[in-house]
C-alpha atoms as a PDB file:
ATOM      1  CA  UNK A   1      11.193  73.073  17.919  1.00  0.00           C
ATOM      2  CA  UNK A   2      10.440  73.061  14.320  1.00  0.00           C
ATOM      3  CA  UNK A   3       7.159  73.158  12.410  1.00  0.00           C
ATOM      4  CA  UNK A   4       5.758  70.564   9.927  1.00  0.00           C
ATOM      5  CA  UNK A   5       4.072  71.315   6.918  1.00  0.00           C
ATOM      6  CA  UNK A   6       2.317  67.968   5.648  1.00  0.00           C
ATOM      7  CA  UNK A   7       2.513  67.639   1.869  1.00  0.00           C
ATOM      8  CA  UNK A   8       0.110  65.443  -0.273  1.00  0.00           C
ATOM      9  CA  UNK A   9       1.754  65.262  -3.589  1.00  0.00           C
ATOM     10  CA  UNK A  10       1.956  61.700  -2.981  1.00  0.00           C
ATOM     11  CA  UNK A  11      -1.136  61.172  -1.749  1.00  0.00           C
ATOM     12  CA  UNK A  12      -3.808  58.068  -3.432  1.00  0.00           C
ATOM     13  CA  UNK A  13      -6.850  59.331  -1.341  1.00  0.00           C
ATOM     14  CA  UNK A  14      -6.373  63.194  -0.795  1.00  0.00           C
ATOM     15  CA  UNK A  15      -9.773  63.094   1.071  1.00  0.00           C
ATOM     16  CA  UNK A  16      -8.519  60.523   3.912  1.00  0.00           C
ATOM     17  CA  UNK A  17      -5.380  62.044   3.977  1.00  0.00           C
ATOM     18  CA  UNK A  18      -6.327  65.250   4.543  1.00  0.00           C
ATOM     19  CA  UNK A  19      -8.762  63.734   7.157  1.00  0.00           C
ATOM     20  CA  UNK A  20      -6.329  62.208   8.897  1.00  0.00           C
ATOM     21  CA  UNK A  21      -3.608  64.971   9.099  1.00  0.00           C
ATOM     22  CA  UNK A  22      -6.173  67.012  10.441  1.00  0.00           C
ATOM     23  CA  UNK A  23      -6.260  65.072  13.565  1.00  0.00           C
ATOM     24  CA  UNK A  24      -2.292  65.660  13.878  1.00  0.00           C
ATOM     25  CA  UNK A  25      -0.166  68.601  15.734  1.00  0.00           C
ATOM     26  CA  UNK A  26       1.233  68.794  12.130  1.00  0.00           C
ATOM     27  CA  UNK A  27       1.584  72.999  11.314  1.00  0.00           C
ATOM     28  CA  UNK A  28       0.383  73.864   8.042  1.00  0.00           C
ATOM     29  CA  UNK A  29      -0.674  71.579   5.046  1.00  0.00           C
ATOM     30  CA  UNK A  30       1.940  71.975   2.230  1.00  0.00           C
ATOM     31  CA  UNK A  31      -0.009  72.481  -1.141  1.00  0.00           C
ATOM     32  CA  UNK A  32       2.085  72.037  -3.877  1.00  0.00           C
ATOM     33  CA  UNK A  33       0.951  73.174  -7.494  1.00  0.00           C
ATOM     34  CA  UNK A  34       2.169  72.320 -10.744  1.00  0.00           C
ATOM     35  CA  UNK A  35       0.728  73.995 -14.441  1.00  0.00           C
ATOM     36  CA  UNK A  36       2.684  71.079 -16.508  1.00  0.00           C
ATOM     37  CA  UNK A  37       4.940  73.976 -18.008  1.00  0.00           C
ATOM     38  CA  UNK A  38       7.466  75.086 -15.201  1.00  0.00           C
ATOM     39  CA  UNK A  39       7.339  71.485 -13.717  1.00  0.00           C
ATOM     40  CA  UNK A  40       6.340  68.579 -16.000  1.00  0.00           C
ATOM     41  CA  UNK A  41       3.625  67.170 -14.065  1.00  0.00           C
ATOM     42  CA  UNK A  42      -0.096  68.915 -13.210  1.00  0.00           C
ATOM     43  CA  UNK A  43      -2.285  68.894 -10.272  1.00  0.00           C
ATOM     44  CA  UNK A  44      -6.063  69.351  -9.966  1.00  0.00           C
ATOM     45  CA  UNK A  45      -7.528  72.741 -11.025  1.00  0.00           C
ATOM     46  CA  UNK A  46      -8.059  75.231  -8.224  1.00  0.00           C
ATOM     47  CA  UNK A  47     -12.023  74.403  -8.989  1.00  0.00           C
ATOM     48  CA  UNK A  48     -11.332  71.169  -7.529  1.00  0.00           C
ATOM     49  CA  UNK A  49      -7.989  71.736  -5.039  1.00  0.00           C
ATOM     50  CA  UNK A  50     -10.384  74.560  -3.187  1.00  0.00           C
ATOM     51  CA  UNK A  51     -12.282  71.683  -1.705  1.00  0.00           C
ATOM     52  CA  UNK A  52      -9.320  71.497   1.022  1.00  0.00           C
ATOM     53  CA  UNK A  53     -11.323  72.845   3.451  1.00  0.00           C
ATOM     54  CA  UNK A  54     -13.839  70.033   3.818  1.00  0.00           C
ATOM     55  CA  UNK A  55     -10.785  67.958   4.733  1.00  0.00           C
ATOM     56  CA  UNK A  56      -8.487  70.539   7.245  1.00  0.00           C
ATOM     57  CA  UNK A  57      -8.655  73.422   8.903  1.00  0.00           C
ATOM     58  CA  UNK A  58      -4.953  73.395   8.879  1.00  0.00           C
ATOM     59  CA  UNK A  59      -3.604  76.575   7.792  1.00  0.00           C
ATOM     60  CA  UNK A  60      -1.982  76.089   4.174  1.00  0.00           C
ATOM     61  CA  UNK A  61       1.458  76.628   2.887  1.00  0.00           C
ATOM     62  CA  UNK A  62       1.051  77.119  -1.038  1.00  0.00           C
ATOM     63  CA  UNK A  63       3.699  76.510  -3.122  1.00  0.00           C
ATOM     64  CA  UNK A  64       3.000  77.778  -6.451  1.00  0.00           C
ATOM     65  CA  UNK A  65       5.228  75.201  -9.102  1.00  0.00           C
ATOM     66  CA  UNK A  66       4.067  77.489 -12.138  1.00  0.00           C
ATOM     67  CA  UNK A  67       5.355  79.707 -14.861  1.00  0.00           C
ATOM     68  CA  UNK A  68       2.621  82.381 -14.340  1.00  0.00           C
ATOM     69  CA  UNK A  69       2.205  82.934 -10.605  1.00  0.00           C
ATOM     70  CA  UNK A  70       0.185  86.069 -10.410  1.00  0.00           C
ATOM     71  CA  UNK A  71      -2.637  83.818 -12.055  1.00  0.00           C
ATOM     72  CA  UNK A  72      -2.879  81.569  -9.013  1.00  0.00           C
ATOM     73  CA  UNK A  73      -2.168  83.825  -6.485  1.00  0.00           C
ATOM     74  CA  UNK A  74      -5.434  85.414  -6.098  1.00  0.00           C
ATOM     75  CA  UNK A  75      -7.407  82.345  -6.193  1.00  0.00           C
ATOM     76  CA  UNK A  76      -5.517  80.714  -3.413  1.00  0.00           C
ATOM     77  CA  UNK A  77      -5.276  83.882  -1.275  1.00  0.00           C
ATOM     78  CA  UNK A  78      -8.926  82.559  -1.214  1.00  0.00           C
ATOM     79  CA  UNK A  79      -8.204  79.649   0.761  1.00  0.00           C
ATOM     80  CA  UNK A  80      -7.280  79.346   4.655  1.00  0.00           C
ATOM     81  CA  UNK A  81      -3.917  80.341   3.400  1.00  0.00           C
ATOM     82  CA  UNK A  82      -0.698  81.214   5.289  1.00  0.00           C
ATOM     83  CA  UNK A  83       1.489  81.768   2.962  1.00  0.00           C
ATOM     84  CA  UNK A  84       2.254  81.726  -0.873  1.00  0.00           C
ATOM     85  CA  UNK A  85       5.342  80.502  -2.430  1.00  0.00           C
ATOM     86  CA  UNK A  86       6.658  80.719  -5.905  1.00  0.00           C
ATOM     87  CA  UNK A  87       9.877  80.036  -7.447  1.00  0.00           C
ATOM     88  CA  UNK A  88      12.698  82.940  -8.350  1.00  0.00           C
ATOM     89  CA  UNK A  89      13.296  81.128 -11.263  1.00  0.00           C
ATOM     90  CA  UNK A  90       9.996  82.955 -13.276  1.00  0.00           C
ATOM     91  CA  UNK A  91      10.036  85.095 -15.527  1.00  0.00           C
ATOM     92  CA  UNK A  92       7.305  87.035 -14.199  1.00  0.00           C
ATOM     93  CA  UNK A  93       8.118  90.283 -12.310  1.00  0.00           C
ATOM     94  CA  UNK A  94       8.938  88.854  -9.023  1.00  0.00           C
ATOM     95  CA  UNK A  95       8.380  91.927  -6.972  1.00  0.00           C
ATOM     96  CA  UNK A  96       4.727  92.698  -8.140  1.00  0.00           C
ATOM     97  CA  UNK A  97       3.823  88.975  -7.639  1.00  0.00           C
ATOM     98  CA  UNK A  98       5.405  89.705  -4.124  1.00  0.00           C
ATOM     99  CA  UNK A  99       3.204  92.678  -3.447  1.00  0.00           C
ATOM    100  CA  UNK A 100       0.495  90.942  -4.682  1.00  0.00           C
ATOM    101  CA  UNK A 101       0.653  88.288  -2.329  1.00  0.00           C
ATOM    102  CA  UNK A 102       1.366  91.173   0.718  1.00  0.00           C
ATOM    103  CA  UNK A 103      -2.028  93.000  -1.001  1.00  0.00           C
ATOM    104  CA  UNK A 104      -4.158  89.796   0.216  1.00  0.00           C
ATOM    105  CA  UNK A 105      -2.839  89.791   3.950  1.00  0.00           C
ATOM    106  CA  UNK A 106      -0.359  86.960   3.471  1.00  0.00           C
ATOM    107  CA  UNK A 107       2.811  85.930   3.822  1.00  0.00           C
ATOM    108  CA  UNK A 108       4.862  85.771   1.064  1.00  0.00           C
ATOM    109  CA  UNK A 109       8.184  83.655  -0.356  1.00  0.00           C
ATOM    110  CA  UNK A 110      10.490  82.467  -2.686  1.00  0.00           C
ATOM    111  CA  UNK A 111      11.526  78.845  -3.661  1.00  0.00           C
ATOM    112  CA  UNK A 112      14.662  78.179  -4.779  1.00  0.00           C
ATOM    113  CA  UNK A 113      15.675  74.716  -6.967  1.00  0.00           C
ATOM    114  CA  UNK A 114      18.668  72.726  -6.267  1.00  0.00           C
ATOM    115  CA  UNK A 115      20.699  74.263  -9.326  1.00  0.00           C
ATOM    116  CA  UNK A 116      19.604  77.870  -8.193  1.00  0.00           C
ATOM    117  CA  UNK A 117      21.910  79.881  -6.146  1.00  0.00           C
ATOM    118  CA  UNK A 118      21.327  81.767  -3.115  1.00  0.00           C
ATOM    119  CA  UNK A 119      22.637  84.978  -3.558  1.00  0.00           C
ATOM    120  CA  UNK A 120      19.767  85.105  -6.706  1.00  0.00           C
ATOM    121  CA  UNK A 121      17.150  86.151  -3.742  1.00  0.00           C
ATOM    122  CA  UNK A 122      19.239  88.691  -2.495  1.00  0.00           C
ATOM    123  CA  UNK A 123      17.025  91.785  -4.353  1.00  0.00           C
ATOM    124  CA  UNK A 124      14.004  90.236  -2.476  1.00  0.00           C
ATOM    125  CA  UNK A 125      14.727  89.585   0.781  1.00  0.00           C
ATOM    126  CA  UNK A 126      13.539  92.853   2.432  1.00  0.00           C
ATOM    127  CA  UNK A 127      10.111  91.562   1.163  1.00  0.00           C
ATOM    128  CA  UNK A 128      10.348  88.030   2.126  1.00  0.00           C
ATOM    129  CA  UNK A 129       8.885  86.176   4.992  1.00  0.00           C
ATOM    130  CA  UNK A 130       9.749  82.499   3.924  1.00  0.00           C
ATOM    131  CA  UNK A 131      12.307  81.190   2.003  1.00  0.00           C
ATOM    132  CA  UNK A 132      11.633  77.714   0.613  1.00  0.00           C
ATOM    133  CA  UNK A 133      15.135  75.658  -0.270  1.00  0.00           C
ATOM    134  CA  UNK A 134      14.412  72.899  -2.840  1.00  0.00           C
ATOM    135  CA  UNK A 135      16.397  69.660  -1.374  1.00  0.00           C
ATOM    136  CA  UNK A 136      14.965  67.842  -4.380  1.00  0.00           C
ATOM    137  CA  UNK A 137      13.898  68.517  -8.209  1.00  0.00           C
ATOM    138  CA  UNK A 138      10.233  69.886  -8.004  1.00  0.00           C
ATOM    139  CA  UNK A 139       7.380  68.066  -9.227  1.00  0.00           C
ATOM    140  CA  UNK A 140       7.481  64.664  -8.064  1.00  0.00           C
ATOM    141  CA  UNK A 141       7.086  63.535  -4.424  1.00  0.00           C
ATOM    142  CA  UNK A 142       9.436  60.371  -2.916  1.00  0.00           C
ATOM    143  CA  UNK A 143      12.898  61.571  -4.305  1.00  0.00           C
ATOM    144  CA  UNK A 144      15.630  61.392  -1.808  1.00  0.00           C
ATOM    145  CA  UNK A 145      17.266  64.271  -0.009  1.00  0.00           C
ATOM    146  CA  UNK A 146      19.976  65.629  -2.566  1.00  0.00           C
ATOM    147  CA  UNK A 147      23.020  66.421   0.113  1.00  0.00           C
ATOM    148  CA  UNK A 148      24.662  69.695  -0.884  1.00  0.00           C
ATOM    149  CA  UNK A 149      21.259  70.867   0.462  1.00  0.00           C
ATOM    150  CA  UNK A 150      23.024  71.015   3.505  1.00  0.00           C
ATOM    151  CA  UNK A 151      25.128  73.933   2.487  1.00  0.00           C
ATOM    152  CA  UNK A 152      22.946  75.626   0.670  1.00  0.00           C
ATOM    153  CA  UNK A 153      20.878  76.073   4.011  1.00  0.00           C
ATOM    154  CA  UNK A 154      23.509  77.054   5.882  1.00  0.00           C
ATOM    155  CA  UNK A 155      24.940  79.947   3.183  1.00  0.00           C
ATOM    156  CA  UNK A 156      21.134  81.338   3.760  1.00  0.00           C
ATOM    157  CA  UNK A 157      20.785  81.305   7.252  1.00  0.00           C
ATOM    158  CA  UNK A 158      24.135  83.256   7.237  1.00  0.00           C
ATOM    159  CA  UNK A 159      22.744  85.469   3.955  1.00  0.00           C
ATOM    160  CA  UNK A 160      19.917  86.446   6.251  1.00  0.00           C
ATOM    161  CA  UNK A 161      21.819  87.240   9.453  1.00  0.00           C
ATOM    162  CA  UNK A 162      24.173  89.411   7.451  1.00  0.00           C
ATOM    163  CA  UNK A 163      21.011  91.337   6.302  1.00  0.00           C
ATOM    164  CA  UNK A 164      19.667  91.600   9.665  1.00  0.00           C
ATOM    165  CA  UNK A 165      15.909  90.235   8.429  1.00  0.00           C
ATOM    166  CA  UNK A 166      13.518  87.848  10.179  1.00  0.00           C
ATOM    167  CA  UNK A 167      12.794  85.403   7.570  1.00  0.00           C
ATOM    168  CA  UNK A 168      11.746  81.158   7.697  1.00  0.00           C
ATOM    169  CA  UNK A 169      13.878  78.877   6.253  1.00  0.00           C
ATOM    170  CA  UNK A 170      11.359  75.841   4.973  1.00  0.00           C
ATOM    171  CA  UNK A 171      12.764  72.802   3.278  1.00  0.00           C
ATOM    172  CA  UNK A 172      10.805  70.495   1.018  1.00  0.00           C
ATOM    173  CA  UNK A 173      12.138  67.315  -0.803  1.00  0.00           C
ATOM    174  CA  UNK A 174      13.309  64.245   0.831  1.00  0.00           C
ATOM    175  CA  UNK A 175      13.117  64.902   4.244  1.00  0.00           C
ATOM    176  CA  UNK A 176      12.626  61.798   6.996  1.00  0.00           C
ATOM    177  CA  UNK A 177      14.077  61.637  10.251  1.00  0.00           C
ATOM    178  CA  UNK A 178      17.353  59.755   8.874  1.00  0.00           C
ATOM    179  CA  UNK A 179      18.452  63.364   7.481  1.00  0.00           C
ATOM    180  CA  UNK A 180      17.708  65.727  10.756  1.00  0.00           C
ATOM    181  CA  UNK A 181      21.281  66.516  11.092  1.00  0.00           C
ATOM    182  CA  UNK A 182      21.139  67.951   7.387  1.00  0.00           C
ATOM    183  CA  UNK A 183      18.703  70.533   7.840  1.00  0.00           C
ATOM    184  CA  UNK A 184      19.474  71.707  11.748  1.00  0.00           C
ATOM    185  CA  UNK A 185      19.252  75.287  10.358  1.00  0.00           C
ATOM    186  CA  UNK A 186      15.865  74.889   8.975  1.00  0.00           C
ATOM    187  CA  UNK A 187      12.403  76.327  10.480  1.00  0.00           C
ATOM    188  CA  UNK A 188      10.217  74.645   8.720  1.00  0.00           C
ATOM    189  CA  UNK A 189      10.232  71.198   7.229  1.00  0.00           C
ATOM    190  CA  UNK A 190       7.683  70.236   4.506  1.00  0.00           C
ATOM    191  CA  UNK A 191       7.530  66.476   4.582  1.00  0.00           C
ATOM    192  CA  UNK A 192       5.218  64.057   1.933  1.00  0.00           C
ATOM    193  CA  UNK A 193       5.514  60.598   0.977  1.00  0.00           C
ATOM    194  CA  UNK A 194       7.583  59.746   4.792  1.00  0.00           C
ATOM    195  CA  UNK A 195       4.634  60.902   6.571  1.00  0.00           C
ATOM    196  CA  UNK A 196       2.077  59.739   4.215  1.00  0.00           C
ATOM    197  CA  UNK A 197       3.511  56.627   3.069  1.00  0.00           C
ATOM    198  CA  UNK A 198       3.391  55.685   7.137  1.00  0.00           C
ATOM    199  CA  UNK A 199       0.655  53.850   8.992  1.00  0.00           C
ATOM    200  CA  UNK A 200       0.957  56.460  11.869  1.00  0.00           C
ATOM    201  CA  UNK A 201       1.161  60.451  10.666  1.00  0.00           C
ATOM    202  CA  UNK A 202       1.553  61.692  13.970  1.00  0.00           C
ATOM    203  CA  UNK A 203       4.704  59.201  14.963  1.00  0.00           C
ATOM    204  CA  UNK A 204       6.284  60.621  12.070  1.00  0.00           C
ATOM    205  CA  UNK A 205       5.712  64.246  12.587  1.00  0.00           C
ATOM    206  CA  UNK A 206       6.686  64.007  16.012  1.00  0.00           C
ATOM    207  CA  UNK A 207      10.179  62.495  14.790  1.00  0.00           C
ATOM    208  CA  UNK A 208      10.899  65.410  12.750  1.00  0.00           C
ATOM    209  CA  UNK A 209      10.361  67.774  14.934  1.00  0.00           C
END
């Protein structure tokens, strides 16, 4: 069965959403954060976005949409935080911002956009827990699935296996139940505006899995 990670990018009441979710068998709440620079929207300031916690006790999935991730990482290693995702398209040195994240008892992965290919994570994988595949352009929630996601999914499961590791495969962009067969080789999937956007989380969190 897979897990769910909730996000509320495209949330109007964060508060009541959060609320709500909480009362769901949904996994982890997906926390997605943009600087305005490597994406070209922005989301609350970590003064504000540490609140979370008077809203879940989910465990969070943080996915870190910014040009400087060793900046956030320490501030949300703060939070009831699972793991802490940024993108392999930085320029920052990956690897330290990997330790980093491993320094604060936490899992750590990489994000990879649509227009990224696999084999870039191949230098990191020994140090990777999660792997989070793009099936969208980041920064803005309700796009639709883009398709060759598919086989970008399937080229890392089999990237993995040939390296003998244990890592997630998490998928974020697009996803509703109408696109299950797209993402069969997934772990996770990170789902926002068709779960929010509904008048009954759980119904829709339960169809994903």
């Amino acid at each position: 069965m897979k897990k769910i990670s909730a996000s509320f990018l495209s949330s109007k009441n964060i508060p009541v959403d959060l609320t709500k979710l909480n009362d769901t068998d949904v996994d982890f709440i997906h926390v997605d954060i943009m600087d305005g620079k490597f994406v070209k929207n922005k989301t609350m300031p970590f003064s504000e976005m540490k609140n979370i916690y008077k809203y879940t006790s989910k465990r969070l999935e943080v996915h870190l949409m910014v040009e400087n991730p060793s900046k956030y990482i320490p501030l949300y290693a703060e939070l009831n935080t699972e793991c802490i995702m940024f993108h392999v398209e930085v320029e920052e040195d990956i690897l330290k911002d990997l330790e980093l994240i491993k320094s604060f008892s936490i899992k750590c992965g990489l994000v990879i956009n649509p227009d990224t290919k696999v084999n870039e994570l191949i230098p990191y994988l020994p140090y990777l827990d999660q792997v989070l595949v793009m099936s969208v352009y980041p920064g803005e929630g309700g796009q639709e699935f883009i398709p060759e996601t598919e086989n970008k999914i399937k080229e890392l499961k089999e990237l993995i296996k040939s390296y003998n590791l244990n890592i997630l495969i998490d998928v974020d962009g697009g996803i509703c139940d109408s696109i299950l067969d797209k993402v069969e080789d997934a772990d996770i999937l990170t789902a926002g505006y068709y779960i929010i956007s509904s008048d009954n989380y759980q119904e829709k969190i339960t169809s994903l899995r």
